[in-house]
Each structure stands twice: as C-alpha cells, then as structure tokens.
PDB file of N, CA and C in Angstrom:
ATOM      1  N   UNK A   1      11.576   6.617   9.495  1.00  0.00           N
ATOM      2  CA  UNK A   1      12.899   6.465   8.923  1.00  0.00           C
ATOM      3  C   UNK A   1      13.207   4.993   8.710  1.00  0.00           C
ATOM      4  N   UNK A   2      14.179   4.863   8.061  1.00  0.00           N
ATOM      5  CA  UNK A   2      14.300   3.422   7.925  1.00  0.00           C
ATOM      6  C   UNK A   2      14.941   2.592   8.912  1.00  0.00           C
ATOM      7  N   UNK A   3      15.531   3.157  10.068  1.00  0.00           N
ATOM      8  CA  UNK A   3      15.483   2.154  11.209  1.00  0.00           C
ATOM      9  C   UNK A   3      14.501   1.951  11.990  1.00  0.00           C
ATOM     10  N   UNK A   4      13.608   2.467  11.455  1.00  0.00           N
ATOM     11  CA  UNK A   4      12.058   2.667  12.519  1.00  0.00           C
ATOM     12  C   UNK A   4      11.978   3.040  13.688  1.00  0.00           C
ATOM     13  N   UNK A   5      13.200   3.920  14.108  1.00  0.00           N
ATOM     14  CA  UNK A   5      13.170   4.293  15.604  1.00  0.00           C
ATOM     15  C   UNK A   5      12.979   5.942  15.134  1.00  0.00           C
ATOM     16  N   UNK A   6      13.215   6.498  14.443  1.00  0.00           N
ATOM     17  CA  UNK A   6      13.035   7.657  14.427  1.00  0.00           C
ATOM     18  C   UNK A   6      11.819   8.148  13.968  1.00  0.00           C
ATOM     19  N   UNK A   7      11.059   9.645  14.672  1.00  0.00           N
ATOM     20  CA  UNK A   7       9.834   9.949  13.488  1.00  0.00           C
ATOM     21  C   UNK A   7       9.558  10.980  13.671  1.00  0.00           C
ATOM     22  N   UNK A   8       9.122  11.470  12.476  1.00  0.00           N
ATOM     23  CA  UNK A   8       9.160  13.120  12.013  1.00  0.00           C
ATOM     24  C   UNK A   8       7.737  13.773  11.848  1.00  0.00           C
ATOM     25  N   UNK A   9       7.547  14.832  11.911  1.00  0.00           N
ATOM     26  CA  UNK A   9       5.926  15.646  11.862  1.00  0.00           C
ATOM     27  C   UNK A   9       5.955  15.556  10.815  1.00  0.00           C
ATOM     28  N   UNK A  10       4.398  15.761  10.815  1.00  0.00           N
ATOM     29  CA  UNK A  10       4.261  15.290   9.198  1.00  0.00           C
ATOM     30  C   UNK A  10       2.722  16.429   9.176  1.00  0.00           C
ATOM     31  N   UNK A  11       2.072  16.877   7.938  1.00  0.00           N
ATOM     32  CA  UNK A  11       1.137  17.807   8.054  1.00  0.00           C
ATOM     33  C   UNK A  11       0.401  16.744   6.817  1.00  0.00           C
ATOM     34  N   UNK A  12      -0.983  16.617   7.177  1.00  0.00           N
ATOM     35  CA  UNK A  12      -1.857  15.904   6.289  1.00  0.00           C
ATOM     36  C   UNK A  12      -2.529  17.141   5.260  1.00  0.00           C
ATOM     37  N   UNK A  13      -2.593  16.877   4.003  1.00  0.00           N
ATOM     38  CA  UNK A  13      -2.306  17.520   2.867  1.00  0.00           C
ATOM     39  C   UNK A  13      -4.086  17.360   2.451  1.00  0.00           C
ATOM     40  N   UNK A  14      -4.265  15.998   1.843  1.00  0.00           N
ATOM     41  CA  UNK A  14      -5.836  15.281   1.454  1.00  0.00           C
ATOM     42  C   UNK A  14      -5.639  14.007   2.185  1.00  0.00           C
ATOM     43  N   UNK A  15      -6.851  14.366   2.577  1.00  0.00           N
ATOM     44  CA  UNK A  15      -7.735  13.779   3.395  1.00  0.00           C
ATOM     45  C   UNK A  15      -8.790  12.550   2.450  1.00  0.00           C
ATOM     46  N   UNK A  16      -8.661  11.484   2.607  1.00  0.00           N
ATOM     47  CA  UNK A  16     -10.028  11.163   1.057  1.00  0.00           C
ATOM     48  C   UNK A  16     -10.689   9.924   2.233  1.00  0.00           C
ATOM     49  N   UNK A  17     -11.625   9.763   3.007  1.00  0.00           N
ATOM     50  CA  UNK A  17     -11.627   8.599   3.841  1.00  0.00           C
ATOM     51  C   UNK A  17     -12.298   7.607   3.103  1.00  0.00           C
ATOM     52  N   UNK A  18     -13.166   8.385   2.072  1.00  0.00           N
ATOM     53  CA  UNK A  18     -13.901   7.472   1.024  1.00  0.00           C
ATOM     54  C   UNK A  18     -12.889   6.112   0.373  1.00  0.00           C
ATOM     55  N   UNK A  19     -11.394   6.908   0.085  1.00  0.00           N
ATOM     56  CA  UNK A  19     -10.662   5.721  -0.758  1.00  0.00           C
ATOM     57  C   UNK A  19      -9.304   5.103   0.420  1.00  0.00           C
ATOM     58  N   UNK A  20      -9.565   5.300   1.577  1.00  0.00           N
ATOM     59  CA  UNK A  20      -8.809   4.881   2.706  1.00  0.00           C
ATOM     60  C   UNK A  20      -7.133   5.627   2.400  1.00  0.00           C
ATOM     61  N   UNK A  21      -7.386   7.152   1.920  1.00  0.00           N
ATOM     62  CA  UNK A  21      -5.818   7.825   1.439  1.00  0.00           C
ATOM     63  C   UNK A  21      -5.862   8.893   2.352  1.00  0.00           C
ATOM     64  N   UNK A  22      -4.225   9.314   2.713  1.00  0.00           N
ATOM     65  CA  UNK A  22      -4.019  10.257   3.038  1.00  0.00           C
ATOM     66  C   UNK A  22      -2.630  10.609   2.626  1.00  0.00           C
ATOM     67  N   UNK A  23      -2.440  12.209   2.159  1.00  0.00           N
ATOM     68  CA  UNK A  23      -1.467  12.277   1.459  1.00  0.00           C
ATOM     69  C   UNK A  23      -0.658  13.306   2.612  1.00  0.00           C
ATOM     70  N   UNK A  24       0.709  12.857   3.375  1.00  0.00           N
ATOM     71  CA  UNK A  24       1.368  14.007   4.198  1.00  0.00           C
ATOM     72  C   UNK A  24       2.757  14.436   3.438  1.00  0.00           C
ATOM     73  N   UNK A  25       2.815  15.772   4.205  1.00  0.00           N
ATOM     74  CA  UNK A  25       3.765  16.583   3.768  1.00  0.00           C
ATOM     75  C   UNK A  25       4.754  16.820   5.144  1.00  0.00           C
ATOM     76  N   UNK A  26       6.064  16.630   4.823  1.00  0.00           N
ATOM     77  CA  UNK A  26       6.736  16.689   5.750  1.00  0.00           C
ATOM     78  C   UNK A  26       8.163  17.247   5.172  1.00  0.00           C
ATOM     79  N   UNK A  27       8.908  18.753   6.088  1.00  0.00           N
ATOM     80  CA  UNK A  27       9.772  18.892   5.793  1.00  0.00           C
ATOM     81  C   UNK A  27      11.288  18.289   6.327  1.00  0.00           C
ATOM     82  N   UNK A  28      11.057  16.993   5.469  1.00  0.00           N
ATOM     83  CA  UNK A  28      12.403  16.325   5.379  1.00  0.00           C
ATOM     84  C   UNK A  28      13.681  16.954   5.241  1.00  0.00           C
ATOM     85  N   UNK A  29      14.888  16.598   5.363  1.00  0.00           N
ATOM     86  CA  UNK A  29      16.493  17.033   4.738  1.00  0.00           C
ATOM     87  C   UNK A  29      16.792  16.038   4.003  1.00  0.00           C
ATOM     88  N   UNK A  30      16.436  14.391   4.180  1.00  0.00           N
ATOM     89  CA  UNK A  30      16.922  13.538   3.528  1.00  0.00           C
ATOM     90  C   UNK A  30      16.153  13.834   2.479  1.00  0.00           C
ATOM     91  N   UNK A  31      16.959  13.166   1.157  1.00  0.00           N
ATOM     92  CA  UNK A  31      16.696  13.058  -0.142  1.00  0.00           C
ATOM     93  C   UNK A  31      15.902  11.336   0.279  1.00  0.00           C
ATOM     94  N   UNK A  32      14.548  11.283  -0.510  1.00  0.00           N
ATOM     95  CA  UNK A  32      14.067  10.155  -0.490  1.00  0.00           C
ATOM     96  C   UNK A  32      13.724   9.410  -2.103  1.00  0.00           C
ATOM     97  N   UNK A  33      13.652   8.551  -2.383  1.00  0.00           N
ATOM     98  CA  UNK A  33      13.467   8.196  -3.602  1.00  0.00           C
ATOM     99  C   UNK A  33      12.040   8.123  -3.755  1.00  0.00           C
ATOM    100  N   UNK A  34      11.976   8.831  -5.082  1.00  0.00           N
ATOM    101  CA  UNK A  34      10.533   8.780  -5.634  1.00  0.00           C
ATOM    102  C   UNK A  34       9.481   7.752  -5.875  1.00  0.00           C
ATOM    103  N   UNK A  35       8.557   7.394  -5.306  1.00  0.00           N
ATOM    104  CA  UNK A  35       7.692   6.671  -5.291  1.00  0.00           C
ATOM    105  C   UNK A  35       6.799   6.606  -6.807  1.00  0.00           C
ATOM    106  N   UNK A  36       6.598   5.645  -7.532  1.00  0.00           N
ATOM    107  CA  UNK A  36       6.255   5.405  -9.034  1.00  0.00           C
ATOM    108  C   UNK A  36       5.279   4.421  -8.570  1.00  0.00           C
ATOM    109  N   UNK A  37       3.855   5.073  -9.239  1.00  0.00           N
ATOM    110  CA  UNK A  37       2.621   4.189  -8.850  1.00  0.00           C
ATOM    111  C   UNK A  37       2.821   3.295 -10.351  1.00  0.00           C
ATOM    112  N   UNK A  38       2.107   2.473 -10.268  1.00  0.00           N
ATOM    113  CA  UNK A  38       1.619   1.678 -11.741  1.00  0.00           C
ATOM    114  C   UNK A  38       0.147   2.426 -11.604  1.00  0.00           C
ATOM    115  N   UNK A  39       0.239   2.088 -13.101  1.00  0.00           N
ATOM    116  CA  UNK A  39      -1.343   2.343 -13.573  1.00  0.00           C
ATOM    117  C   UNK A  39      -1.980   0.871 -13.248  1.00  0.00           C
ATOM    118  N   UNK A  40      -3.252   1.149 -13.288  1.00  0.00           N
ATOM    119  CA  UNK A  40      -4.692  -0.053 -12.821  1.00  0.00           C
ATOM    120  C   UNK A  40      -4.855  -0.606 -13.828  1.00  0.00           C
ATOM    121  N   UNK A  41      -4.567  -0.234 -15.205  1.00  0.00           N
ATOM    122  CA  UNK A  41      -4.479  -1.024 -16.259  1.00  0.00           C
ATOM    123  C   UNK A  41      -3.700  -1.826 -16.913  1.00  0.00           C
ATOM    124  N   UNK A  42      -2.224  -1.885 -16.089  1.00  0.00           N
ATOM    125  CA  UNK A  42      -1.458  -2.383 -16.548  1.00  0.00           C
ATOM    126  C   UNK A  42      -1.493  -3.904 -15.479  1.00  0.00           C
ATOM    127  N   UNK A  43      -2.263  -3.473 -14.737  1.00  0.00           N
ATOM    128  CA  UNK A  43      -2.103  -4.977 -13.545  1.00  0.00           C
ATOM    129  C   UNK A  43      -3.111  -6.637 -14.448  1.00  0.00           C
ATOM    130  N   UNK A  44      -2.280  -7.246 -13.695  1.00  0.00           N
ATOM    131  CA  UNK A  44      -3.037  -8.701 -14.499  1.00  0.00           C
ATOM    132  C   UNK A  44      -3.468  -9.490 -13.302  1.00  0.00           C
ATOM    133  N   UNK A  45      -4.536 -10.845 -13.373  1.00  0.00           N
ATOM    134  CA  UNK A  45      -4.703 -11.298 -12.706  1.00  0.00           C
ATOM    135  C   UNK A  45      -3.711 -12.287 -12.742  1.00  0.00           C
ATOM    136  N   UNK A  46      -3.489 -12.614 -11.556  1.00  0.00           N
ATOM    137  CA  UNK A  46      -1.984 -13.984 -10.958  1.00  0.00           C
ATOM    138  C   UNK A  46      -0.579 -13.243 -10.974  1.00  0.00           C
ATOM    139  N   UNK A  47      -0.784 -11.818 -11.384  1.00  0.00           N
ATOM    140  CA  UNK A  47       0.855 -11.293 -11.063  1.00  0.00           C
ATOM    141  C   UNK A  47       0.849 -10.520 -10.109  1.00  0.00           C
ATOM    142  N   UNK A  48       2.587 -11.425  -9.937  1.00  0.00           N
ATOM    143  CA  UNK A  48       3.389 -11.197  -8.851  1.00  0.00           C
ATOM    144  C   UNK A  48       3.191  -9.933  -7.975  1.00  0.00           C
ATOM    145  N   UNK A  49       3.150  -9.681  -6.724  1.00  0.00           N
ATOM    146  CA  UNK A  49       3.116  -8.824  -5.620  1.00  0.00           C
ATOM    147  C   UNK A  49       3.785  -8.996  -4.119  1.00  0.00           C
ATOM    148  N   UNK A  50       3.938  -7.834  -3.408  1.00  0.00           N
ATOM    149  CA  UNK A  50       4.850  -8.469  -2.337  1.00  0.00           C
ATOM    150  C   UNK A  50       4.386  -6.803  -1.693  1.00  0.00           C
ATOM    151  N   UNK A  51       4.597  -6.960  -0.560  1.00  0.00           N
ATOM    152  CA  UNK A  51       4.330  -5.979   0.541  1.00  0.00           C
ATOM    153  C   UNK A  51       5.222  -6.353   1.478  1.00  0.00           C
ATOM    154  N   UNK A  52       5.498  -4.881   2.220  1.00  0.00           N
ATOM    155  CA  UNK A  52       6.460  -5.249   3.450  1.00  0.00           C
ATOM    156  C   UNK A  52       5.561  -4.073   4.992  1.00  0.00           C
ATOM    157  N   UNK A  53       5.392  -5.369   5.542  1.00  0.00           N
ATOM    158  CA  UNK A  53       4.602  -4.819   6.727  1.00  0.00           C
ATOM    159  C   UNK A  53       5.179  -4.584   8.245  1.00  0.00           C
ATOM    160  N   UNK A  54       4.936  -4.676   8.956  1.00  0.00           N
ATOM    161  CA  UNK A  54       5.385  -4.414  10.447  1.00  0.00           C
ATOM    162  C   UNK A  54       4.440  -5.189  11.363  1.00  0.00           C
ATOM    163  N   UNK A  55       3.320  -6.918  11.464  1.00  0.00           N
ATOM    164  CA  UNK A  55       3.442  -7.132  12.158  1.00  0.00           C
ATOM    165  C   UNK A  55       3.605  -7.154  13.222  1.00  0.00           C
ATOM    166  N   UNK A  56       2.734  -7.287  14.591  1.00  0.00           N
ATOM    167  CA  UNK A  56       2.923  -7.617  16.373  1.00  0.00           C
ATOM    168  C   UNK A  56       4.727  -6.683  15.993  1.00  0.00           C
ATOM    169  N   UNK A  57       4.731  -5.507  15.123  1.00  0.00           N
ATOM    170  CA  UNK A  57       5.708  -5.042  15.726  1.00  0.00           C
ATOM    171  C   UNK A  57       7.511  -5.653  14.821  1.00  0.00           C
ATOM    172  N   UNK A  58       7.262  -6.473  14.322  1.00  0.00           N
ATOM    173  CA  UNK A  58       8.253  -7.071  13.750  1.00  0.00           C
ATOM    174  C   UNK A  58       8.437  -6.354  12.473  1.00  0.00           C
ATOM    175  N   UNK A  59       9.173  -5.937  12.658  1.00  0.00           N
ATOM    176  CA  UNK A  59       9.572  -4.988  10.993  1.00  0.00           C
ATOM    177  C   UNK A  59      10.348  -5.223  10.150  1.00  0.00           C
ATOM    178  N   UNK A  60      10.145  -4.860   8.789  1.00  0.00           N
ATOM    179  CA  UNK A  60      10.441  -5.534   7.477  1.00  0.00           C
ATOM    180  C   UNK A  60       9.921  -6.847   7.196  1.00  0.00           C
ATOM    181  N   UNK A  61       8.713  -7.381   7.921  1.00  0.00           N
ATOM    182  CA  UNK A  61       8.228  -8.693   7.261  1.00  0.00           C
ATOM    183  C   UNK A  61       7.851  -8.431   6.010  1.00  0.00           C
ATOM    184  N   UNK A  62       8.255  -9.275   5.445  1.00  0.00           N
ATOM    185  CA  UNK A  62       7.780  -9.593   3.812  1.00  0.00           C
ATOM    186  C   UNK A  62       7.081 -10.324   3.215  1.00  0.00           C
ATOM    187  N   UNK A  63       5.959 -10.066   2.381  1.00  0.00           N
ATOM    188  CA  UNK A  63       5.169 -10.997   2.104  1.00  0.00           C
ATOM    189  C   UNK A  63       4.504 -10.942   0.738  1.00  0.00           C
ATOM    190  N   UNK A  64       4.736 -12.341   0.131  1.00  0.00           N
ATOM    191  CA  UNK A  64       4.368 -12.555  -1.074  1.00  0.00           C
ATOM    192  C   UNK A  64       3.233 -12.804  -1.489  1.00  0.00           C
ATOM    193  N   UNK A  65       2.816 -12.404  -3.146  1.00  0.00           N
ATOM    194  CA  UNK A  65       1.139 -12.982  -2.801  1.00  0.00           C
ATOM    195  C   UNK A  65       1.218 -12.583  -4.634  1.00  0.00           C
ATOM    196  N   UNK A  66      -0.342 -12.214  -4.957  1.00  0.00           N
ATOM    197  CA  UNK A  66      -0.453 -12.296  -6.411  1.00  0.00           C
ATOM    198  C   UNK A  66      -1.349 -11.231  -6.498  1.00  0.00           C
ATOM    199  N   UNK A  67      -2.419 -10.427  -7.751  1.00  0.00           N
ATOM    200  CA  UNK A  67      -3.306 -10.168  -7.938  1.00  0.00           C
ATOM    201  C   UNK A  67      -4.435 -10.843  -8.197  1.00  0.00           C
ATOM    202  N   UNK A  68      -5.636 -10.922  -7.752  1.00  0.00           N
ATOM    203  CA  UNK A  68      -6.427 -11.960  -7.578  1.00  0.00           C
ATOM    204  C   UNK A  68      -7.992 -11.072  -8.451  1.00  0.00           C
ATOM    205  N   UNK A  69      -7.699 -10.114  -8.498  1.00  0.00           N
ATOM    206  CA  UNK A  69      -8.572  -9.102  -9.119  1.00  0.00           C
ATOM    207  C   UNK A  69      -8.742  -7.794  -9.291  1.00  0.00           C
ATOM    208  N   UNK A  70      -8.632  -6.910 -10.475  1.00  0.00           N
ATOM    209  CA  UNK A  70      -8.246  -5.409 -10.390  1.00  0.00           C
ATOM    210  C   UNK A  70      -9.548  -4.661 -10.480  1.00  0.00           C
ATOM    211  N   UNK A  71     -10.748  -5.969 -10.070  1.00  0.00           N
ATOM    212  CA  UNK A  71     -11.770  -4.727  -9.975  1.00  0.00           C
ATOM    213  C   UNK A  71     -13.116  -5.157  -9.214  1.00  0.00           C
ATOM    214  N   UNK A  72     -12.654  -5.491  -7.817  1.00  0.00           N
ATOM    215  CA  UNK A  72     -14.169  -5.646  -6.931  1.00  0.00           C
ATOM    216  C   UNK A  72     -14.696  -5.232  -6.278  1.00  0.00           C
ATOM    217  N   UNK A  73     -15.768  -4.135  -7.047  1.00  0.00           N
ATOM    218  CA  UNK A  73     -16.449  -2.819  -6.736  1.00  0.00           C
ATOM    219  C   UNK A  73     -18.122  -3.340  -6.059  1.00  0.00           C
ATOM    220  N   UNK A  74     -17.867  -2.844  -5.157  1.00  0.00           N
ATOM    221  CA  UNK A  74     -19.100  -3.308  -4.527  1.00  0.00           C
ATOM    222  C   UNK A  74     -19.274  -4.020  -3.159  1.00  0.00           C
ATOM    223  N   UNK A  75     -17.898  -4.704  -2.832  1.00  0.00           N
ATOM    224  CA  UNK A  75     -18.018  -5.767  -2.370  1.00  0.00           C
ATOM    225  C   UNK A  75     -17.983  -5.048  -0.600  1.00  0.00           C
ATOM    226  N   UNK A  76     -17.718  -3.421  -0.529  1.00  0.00           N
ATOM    227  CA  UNK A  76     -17.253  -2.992   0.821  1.00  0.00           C
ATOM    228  C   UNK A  76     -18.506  -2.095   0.830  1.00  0.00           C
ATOM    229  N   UNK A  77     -19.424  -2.223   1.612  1.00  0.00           N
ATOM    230  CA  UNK A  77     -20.622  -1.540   1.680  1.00  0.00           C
ATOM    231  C   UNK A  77     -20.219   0.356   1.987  1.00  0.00           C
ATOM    232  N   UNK A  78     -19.176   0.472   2.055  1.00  0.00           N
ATOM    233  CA  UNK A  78     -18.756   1.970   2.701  1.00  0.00           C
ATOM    234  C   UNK A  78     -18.002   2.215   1.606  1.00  0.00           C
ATOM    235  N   UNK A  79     -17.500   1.828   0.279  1.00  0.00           N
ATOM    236  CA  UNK A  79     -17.118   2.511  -0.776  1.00  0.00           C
ATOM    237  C   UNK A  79     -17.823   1.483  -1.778  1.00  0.00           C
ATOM    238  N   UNK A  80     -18.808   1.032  -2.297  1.00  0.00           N
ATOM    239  CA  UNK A  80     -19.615   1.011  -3.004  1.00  0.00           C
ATOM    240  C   UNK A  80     -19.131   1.057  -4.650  1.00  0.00           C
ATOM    241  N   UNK A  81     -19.110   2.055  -4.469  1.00  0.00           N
ATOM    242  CA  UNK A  81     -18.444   2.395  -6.412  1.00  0.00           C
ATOM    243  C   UNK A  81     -16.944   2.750  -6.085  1.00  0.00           C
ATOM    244  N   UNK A  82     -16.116   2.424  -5.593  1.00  0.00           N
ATOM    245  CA  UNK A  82     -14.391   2.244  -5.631  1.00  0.00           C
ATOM    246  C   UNK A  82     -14.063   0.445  -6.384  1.00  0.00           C
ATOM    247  N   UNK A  83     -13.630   0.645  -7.240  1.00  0.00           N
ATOM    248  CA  UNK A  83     -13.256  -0.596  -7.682  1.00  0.00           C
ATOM    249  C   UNK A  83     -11.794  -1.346  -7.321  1.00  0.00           C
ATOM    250  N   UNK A  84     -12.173  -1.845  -6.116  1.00  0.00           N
ATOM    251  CA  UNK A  84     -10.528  -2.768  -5.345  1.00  0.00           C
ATOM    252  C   UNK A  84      -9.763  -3.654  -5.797  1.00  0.00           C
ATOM    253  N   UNK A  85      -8.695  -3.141  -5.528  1.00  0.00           N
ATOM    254  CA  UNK A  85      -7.828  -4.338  -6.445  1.00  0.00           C
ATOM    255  C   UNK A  85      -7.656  -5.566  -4.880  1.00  0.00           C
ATOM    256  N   UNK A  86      -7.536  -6.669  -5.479  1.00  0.00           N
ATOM    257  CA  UNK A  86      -8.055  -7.918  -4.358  1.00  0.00           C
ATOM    258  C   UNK A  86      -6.651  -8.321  -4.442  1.00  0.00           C
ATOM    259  N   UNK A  87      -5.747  -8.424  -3.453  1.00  0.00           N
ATOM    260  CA  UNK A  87      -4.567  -9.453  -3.399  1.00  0.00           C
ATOM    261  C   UNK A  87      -4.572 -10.903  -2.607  1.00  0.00           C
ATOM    262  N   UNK A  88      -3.858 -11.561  -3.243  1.00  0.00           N
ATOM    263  CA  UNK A  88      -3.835 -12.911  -2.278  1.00  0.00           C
ATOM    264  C   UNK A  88      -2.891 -13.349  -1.896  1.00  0.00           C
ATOM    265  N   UNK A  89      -2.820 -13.925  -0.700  1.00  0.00           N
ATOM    266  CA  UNK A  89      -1.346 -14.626  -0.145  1.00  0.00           C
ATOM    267  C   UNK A  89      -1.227 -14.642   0.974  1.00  0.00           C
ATOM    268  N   UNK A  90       0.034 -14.889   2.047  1.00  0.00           N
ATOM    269  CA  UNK A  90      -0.041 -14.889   3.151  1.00  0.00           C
ATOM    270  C   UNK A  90       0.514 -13.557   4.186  1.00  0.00           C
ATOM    271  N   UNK A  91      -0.557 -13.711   4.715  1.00  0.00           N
ATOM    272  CA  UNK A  91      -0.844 -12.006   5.535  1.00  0.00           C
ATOM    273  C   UNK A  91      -0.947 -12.346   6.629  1.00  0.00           C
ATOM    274  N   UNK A  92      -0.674 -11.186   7.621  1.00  0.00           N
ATOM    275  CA  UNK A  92      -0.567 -11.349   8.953  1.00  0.00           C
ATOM    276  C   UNK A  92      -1.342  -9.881   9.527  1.00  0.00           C
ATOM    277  N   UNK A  93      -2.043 -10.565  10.842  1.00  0.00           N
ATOM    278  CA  UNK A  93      -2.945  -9.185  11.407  1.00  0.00           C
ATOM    279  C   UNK A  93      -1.542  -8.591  11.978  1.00  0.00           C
ATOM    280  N   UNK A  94      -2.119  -6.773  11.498  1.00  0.00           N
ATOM    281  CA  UNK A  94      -1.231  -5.833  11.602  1.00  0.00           C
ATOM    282  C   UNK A  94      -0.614  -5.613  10.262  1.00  0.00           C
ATOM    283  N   UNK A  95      -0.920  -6.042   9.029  1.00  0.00           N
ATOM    284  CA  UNK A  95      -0.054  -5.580   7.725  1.00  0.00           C
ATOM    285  C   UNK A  95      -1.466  -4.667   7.447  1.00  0.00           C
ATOM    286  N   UNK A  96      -2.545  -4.765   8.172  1.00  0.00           N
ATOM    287  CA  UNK A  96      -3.207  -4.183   7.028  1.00  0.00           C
ATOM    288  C   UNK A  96      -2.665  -2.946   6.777  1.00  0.00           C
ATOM    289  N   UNK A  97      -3.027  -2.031   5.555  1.00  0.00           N
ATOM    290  CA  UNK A  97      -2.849  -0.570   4.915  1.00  0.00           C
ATOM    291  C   UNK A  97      -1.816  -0.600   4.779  1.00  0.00           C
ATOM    292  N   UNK A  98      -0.382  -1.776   4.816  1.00  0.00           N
ATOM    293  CA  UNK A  98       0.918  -2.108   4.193  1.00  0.00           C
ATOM    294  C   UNK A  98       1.125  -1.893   2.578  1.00  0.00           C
ATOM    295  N   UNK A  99       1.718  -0.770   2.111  1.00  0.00           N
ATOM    296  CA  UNK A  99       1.963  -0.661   0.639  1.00  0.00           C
ATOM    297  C   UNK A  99       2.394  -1.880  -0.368  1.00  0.00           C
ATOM    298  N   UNK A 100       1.232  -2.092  -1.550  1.00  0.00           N
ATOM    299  CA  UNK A 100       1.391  -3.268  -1.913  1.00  0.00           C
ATOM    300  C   UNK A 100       2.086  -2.515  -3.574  1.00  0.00           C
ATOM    301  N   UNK A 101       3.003  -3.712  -3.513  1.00  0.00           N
ATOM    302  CA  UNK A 101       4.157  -3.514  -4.993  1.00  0.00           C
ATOM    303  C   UNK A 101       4.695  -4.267  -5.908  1.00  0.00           C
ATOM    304  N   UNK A 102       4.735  -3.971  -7.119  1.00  0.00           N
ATOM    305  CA  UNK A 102       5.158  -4.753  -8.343  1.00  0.00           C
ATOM    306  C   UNK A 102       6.467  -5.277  -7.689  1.00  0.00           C
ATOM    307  N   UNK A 103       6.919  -6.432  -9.063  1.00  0.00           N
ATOM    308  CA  UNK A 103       8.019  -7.208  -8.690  1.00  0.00           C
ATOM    309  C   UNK A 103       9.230  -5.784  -8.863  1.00  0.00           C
ATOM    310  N   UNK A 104       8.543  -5.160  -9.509  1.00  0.00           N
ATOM    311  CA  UNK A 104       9.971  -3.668 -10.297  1.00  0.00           C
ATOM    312  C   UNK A 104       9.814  -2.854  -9.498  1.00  0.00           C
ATOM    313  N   UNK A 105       9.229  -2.937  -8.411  1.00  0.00           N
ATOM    314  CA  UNK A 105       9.022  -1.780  -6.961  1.00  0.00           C
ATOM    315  C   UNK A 105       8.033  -0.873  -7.382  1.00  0.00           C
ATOM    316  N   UNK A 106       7.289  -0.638  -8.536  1.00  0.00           N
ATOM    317  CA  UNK A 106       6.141   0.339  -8.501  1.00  0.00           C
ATOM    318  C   UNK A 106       5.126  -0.243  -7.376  1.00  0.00           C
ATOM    319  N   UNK A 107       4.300   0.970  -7.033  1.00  0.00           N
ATOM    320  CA  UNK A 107       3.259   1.230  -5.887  1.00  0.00           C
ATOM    321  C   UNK A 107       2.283   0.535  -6.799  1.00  0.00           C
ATOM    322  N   UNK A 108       1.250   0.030  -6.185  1.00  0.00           N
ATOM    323  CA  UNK A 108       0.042  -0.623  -6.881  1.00  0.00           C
ATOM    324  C   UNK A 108      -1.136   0.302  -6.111  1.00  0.00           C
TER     325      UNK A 108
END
C-alpha cells in the first residue's frame, strides 16, 4: 500500500524467471491506477528516467538517471538472447528490481 505498512496476499499468475517477471493477482477493494508500459521502440538513448526504490529500508527514494542502451543482449550469461535495456545514474544497493519510468510515468 502506499504507506508501506500495510500488505495484502497476492497469488502469482506467470512465472517467467528467464526475463526476471512475475505477474500477481490480488483481490484488492481499492481502485488502483492503471499501469501504461512504453513500447521498446519508442525509448532513446540519453532519455530521461527515474525510479523510486526503498533502499536500507528508506522509502520513496528517488532516483534519476538516463537510458544508456535499449539493447544489450548478451551481456547476462543466464538470459543470453533477452535484449536489456541498460540505465544509468545514481543507484543504491537495495533498488535493485525498482520499476524504472518515463518522465510521463509510463513503465519502461
């Protein structure tokens, strides 16, 4: 929830470990706003990005950064042919798997 003290069951839907996804289903009451991915083709290299992570625990850190590349396939010996989009900027251990997002709030 968004004070981060609360948390709800959730039932895992797909499973993909190949592309580091998992999709859950949870019967909520709140109305949540719809999540809008961008397409992979519309991303550029040097634009704008920002993620909000949780940090040693500190929540809502925010952090700015860029696209640095929308396609470096190869480079993770355990997905091989997945082509990664590479971000850059300043990160902190514990953001990893932090949802990364356009300046217009689409999902990347």
């Amino acid at each position: 929830s968004q004070d981060s003290k609360t948390f709800y069951d959730a039932k895992v839907i797909v499973d993909e470990p190949k592309l580091d996804l998992v999709i859950l289903k949870t019967n909520l009451r709140a109305k949540l706003p719809q999540l809008v991915m961008v397409d992979r083709s519309e991303l550029k290299f040097n634009q704008s990005v920002f993620s909000i992570g949780s940090p040693w625990g500190l929540g809502n850190s925010f952090l700015k950064g860029y696209i640095a590349s929308t396609d470096r396939t190869g480079v993770d010996s355990l997905m091989m042919d997945v082509p990664l989009i590479q971000t850059m900027g300043i990160s902190y251990p514990g953001c990893s798997g932090a949802g990364v997002f356009l300046n217009d709030g689409r999902f990347v």
